[in-house]
C-alpha atoms as a PDB file:
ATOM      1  CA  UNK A   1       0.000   0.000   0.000  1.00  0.00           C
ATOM      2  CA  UNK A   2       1.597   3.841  -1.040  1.00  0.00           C
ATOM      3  CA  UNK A   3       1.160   6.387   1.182  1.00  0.00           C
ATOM      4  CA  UNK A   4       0.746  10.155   0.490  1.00  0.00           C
ATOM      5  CA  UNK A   5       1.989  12.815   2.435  1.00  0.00           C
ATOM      6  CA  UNK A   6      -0.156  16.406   2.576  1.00  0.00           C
ATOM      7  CA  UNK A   7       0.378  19.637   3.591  1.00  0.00           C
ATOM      8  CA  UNK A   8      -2.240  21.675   4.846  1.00  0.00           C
ATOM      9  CA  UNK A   9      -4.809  19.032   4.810  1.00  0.00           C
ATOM     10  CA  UNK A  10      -7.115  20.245   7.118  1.00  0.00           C
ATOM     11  CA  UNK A  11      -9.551  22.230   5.036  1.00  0.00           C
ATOM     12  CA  UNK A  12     -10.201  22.353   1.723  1.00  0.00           C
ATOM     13  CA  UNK A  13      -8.242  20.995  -1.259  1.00  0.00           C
ATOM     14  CA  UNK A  14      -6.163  19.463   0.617  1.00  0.00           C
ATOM     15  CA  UNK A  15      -8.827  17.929   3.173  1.00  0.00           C
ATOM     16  CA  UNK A  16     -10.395  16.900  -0.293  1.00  0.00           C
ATOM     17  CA  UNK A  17      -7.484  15.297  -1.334  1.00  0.00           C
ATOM     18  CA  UNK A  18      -6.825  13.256   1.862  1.00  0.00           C
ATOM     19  CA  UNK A  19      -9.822  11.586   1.568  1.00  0.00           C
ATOM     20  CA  UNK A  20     -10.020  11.151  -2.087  1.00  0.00           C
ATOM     21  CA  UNK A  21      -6.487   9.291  -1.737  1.00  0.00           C
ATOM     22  CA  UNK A  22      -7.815   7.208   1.381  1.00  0.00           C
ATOM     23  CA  UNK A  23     -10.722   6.255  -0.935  1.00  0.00           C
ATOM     24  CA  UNK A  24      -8.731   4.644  -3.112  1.00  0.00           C
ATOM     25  CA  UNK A  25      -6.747   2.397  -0.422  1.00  0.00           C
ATOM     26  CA  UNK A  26      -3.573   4.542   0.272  1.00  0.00           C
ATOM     27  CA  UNK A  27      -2.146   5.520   3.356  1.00  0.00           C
ATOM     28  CA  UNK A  28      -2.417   9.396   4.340  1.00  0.00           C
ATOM     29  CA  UNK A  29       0.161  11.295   6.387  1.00  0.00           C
ATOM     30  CA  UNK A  30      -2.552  14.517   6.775  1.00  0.00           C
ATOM     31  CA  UNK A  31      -0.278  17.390   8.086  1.00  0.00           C
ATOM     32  CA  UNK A  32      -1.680  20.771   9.688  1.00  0.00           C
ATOM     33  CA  UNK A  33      -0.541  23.289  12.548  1.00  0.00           C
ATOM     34  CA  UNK A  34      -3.716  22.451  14.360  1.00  0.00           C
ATOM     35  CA  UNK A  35      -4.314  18.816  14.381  1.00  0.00           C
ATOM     36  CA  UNK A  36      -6.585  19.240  17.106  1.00  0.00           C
ATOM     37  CA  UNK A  37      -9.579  21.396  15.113  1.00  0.00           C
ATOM     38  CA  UNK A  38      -9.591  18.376  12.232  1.00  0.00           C
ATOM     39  CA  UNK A  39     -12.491  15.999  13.286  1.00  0.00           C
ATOM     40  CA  UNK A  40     -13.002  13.763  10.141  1.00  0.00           C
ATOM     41  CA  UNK A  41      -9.419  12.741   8.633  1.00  0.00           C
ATOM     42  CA  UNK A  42      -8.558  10.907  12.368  1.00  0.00           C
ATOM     43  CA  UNK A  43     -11.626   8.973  11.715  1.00  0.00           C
ATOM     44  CA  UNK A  44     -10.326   7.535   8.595  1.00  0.00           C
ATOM     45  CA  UNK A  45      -8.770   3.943   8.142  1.00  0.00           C
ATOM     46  CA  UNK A  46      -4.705   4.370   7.163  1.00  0.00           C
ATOM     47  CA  UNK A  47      -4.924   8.050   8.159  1.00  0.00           C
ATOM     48  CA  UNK A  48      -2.792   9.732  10.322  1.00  0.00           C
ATOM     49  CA  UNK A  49      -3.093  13.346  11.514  1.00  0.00           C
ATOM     50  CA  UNK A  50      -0.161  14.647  12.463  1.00  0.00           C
ATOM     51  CA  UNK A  51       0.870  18.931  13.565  1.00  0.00           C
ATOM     52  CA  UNK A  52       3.339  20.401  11.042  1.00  0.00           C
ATOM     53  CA  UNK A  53       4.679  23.777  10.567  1.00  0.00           C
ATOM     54  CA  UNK A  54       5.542  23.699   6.935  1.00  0.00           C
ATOM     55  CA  UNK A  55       8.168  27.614   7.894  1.00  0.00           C
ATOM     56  CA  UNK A  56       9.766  25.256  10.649  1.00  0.00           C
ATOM     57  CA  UNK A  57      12.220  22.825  10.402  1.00  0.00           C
ATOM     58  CA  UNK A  58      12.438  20.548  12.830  1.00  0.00           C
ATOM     59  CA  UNK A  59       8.169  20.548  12.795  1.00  0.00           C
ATOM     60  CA  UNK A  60       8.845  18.650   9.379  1.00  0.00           C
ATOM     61  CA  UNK A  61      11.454  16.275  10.212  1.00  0.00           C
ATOM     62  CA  UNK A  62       9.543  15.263  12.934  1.00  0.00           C
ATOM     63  CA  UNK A  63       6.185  14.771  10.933  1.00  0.00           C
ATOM     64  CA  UNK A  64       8.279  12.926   8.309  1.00  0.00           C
ATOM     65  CA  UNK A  65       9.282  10.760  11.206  1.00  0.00           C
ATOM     66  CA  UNK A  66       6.232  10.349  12.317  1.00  0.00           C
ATOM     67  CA  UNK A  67       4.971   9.410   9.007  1.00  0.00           C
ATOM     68  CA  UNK A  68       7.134   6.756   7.770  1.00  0.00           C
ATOM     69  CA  UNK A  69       7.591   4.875  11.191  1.00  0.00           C
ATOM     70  CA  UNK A  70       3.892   4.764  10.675  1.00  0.00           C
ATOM     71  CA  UNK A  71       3.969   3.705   7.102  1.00  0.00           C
ATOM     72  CA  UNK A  72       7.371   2.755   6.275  1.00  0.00           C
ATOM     73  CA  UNK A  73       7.863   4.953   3.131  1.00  0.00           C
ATOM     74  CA  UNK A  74       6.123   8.019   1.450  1.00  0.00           C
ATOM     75  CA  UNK A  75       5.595   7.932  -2.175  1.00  0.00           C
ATOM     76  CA  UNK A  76       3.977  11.075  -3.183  1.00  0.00           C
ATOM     77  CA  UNK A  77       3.879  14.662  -1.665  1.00  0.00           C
ATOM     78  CA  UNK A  78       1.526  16.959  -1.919  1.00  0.00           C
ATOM     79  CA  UNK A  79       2.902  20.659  -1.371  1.00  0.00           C
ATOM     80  CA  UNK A  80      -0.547  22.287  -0.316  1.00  0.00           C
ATOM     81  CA  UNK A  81      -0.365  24.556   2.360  1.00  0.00           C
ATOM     82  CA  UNK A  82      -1.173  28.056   1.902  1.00  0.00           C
ATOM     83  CA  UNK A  83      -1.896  31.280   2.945  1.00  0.00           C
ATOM     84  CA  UNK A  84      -2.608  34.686   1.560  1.00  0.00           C
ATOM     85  CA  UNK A  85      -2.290  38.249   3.282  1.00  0.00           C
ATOM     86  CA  UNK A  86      -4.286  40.277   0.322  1.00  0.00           C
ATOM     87  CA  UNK A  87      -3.707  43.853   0.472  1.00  0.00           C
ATOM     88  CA  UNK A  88      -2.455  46.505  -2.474  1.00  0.00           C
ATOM     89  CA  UNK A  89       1.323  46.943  -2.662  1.00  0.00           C
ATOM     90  CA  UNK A  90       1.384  50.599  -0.948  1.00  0.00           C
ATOM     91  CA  UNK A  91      -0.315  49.259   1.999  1.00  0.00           C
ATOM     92  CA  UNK A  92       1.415  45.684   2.072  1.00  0.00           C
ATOM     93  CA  UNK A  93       4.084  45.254   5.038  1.00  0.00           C
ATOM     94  CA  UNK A  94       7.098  43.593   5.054  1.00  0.00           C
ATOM     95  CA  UNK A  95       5.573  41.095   7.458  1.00  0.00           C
ATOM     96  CA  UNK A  96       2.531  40.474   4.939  1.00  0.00           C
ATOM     97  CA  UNK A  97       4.815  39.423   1.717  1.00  0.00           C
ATOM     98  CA  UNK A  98       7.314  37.743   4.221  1.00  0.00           C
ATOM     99  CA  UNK A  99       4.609  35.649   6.122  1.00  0.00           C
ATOM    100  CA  UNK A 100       2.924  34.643   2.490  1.00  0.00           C
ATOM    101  CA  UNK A 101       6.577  33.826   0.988  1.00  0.00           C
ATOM    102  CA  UNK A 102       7.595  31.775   3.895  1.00  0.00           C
ATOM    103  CA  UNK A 103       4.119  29.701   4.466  1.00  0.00           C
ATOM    104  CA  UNK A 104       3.912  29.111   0.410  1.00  0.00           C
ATOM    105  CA  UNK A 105       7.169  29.131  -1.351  1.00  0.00           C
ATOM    106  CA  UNK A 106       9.428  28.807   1.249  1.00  0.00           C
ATOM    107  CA  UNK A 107       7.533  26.026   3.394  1.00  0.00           C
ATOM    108  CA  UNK A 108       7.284  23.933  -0.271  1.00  0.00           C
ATOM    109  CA  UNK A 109      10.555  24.127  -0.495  1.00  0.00           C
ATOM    110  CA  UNK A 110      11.399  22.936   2.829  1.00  0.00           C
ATOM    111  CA  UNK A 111       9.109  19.927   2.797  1.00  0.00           C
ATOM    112  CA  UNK A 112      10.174  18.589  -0.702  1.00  0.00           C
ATOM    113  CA  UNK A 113      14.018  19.221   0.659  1.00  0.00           C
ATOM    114  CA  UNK A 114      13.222  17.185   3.911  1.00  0.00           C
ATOM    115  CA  UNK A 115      11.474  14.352   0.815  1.00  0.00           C
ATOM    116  CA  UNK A 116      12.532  14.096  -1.782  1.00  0.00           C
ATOM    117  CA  UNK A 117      15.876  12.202  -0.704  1.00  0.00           C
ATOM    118  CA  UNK A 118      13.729   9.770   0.387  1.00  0.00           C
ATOM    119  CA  UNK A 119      12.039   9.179  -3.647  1.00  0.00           C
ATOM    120  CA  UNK A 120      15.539   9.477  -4.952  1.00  0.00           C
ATOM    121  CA  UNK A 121      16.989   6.282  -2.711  1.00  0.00           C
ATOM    122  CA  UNK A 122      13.784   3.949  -3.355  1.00  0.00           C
ATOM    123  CA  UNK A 123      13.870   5.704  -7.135  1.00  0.00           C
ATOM    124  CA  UNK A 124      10.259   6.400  -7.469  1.00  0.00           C
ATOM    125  CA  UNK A 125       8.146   9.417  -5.962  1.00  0.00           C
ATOM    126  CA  UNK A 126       5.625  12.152  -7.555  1.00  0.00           C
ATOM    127  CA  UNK A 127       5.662  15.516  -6.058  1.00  0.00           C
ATOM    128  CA  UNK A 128       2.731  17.643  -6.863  1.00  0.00           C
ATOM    129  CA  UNK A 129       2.513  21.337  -5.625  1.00  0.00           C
ATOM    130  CA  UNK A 130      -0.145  24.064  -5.489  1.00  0.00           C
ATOM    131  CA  UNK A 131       0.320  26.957  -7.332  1.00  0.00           C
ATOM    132  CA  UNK A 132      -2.335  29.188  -8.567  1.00  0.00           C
ATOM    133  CA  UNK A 133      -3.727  30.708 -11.992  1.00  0.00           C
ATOM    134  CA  UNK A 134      -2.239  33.718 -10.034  1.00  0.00           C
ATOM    135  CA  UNK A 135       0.373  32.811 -10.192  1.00  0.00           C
ATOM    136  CA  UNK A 136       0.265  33.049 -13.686  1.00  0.00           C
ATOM    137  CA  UNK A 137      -1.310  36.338 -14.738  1.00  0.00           C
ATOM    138  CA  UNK A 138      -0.837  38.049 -11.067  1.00  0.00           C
ATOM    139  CA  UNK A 139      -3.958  39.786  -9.840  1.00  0.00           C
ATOM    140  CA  UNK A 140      -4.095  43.523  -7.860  1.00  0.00           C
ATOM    141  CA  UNK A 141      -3.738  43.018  -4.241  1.00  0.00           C
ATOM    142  CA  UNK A 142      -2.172  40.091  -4.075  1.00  0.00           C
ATOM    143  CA  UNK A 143       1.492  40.475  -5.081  1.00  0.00           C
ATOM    144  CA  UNK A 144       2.623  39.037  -2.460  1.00  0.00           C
ATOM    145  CA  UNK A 145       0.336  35.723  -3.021  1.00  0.00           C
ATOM    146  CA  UNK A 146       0.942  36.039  -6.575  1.00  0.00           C
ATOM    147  CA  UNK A 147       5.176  36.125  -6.287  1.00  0.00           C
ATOM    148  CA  UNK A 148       4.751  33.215  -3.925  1.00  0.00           C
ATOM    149  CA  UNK A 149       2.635  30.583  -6.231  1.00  0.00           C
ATOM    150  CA  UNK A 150       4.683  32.079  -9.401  1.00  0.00           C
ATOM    151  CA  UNK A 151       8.040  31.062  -7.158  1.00  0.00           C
ATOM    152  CA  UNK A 152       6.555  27.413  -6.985  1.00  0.00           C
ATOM    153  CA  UNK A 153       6.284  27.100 -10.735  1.00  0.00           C
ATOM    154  CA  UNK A 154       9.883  27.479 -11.326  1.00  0.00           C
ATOM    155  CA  UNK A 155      11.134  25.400  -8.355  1.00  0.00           C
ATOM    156  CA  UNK A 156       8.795  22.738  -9.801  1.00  0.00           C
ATOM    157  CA  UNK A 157      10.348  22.834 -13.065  1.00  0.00           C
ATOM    158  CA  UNK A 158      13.785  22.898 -11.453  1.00  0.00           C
ATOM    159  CA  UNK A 159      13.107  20.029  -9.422  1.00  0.00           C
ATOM    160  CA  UNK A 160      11.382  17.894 -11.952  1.00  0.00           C
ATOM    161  CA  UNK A 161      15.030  18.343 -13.964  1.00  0.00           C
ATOM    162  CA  UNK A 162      17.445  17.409 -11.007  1.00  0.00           C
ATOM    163  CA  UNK A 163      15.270  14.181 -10.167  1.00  0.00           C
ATOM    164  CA  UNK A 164      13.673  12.814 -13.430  1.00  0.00           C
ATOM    165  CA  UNK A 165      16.979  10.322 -13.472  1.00  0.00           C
ATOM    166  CA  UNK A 166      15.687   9.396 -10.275  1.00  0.00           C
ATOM    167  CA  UNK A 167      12.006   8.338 -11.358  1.00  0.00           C
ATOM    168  CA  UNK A 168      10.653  10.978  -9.406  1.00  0.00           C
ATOM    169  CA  UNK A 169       8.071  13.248 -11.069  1.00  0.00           C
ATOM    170  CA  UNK A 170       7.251  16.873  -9.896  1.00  0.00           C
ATOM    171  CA  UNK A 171       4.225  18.990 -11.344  1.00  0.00           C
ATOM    172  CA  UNK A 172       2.355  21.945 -10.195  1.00  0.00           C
ATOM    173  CA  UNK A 173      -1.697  22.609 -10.364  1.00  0.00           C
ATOM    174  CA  UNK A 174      -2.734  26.113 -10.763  1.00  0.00           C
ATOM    175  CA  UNK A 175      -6.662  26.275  -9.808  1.00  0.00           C
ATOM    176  CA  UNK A 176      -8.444  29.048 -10.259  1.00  0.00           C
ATOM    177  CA  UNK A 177     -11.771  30.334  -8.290  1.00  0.00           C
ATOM    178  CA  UNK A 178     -12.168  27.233  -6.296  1.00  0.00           C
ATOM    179  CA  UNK A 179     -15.045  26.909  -3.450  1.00  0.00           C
ATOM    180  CA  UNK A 180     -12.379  27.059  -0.205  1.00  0.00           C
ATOM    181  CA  UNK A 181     -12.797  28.674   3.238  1.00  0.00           C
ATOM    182  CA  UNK A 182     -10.988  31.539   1.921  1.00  0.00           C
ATOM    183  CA  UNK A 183     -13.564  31.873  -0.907  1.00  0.00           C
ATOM    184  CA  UNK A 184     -16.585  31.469   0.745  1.00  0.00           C
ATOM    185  CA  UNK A 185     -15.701  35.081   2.518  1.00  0.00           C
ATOM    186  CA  UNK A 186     -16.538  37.000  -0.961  1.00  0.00           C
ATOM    187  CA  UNK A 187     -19.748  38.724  -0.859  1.00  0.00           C
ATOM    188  CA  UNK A 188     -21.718  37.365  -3.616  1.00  0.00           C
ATOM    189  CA  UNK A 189     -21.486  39.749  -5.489  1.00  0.00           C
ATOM    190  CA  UNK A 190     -17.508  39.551  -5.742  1.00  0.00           C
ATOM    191  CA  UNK A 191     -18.599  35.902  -6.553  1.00  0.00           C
ATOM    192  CA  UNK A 192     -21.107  36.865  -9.189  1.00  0.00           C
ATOM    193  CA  UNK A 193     -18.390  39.070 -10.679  1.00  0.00           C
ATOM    194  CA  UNK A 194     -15.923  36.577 -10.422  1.00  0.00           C
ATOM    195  CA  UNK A 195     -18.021  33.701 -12.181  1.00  0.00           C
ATOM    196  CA  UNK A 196     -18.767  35.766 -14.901  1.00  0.00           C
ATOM    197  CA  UNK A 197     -14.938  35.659 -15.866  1.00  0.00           C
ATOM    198  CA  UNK A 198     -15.229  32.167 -16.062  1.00  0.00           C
ATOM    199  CA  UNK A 199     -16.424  30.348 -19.447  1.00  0.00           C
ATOM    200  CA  UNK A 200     -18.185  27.714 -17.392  1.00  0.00           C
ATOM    201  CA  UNK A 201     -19.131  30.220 -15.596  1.00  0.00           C
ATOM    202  CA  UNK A 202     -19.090  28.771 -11.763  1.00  0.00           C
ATOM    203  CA  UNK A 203     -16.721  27.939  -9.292  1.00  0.00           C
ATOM    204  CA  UNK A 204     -14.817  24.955  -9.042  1.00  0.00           C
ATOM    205  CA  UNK A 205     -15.296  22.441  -6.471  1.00  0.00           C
ATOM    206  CA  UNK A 206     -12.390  20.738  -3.904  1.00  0.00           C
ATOM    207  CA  UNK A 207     -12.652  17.505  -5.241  1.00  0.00           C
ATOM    208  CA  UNK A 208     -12.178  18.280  -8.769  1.00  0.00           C
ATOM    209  CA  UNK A 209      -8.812  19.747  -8.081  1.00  0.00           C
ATOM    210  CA  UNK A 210      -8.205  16.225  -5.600  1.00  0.00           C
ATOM    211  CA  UNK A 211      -9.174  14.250  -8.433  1.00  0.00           C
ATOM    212  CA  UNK A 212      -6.085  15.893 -10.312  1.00  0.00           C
ATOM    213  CA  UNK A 213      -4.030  15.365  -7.333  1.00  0.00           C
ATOM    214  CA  UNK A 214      -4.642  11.798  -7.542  1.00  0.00           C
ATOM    215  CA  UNK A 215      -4.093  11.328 -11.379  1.00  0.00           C
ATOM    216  CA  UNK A 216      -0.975  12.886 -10.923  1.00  0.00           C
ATOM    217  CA  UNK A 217      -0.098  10.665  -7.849  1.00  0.00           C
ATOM    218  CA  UNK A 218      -1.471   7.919  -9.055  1.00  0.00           C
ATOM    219  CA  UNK A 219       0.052   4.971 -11.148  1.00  0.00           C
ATOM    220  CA  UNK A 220      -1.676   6.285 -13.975  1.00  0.00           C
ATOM    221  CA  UNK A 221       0.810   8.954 -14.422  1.00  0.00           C
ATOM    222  CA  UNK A 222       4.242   7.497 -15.780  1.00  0.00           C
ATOM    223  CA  UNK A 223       5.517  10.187 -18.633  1.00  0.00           C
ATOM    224  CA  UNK A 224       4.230  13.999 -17.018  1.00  0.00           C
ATOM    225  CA  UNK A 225       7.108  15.822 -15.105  1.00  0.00           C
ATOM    226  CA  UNK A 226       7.785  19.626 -14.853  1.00  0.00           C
ATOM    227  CA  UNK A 227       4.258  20.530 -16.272  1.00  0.00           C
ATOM    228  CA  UNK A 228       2.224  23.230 -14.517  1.00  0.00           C
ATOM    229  CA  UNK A 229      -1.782  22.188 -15.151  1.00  0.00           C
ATOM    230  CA  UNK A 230      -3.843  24.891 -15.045  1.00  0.00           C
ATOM    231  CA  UNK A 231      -7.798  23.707 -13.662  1.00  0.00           C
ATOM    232  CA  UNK A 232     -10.096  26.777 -13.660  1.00  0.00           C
ATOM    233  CA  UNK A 233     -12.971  26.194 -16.134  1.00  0.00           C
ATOM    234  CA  UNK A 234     -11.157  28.094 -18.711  1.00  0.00           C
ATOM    235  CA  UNK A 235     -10.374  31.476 -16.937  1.00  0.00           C
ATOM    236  CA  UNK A 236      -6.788  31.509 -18.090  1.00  0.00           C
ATOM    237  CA  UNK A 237      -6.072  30.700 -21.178  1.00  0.00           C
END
């Protein structure tokens, strides 16, 4: 049985992914800064829940730990964690950019370092990260979101060309307007506005970026590396 390790699977696409991937009759390492809050995931059969600061160090190696004394090896990660501190650029902080840079560039980073040597030894291992459509096209207010998910684009590209000798493949997603927490906030209004951008002309759903997720994971997926997939009912194009 392969087992999956998550970021940020507490909420949302990640949460969503979790379960799709326990479905399916994998193992989940579910990682979160407040394992306590999630009440559904520690139900699950081959789950574990485990607290992970994705900006700290030693929070990862020990989740890692964790992890694989649990279930021996980890054969895909899932860089999902993320944060965003929207504000226009005159009235953005330091600590605003840093905080969003750290939690989504940075803390991908430091998970697939703490990883990936582990892919490379058993040579095999998808990494899959979550980027953003804005990080693609950028978007006002959110420069500091949109450097971030734009940063994990080109790391995935690098990475997918130091490892492909190793048999481990690394792709990004890039939703767009995707029913989250941090969504369902907009007035909906902002949401009407929003849909209308969108040729199918609603918002995506969790589980249809998970259902990516997995395809990429997934044994189906032998000859896709360094690609950034863009799911967003045709709002970039």
């Amino acid at each position: 049985m392969k087992t999956v390790f998550i970021t940020g699977a507490s909420s949302g696409i990640g949460k969503e992914t979790a379960k799709l991937f326990q479905k399916k009759g994998w193992n989940i390492i579910a990682t979160m800064r407040n394992p306590p809050a999630e009440k559904e995931l520690s139900k699950l059969d081959n789950v574990k829940v485990i607290q992970c600061d994705v900006t700290n160090q030693t929070s990862i190696e020990n989740a890692i730990i964790e992890g694989i004394d649990a279930f021996k090896s980890i054969d895909v990660l899932v860089n999902n964690a993320g944060v965003t501190k929207d504000t226009l650029l005159l009235r953005m902080s330091e600590n605003d950019f840093s905080q969003v840079i750290d939690v989504n560039l940075k803390g991908t980073f430091n998970v697939t370092k703490q990883i990936v040597p582990y892919m490379a030894k058993q040579r095999s291992g998808k990494i899959i990260s979550i980027s953003s459509v804005i990080g693609l096209v950028g978007n006002a207010g959110q420069a500091n979101y949109a450097a971030s998910k734009a940063g994990i684009i080109g790391f995935t590209k690098s990475i997918a060309k130091e490892f492909a000798s190793r048999n481990v493949l690394v792709n990004a997603i890039a939703p767009g307007f995707i029913k989250t927490d941090m969504t369902d906030v907009l007035s909906d209004s902002v949401k009407e506005n929003i849909n209308n951008q969108i040729p199918l002309k609603r918002q995506g759903e969790a589980i249809e970026v998970a259902k990516l997720v997995y395809f990429l994971g997934s044994n189906e997926n032998t000859y896709i590396t360094g690609q950034t997939i863009n799911i967003d009912g045709g709002m970039v194009m």
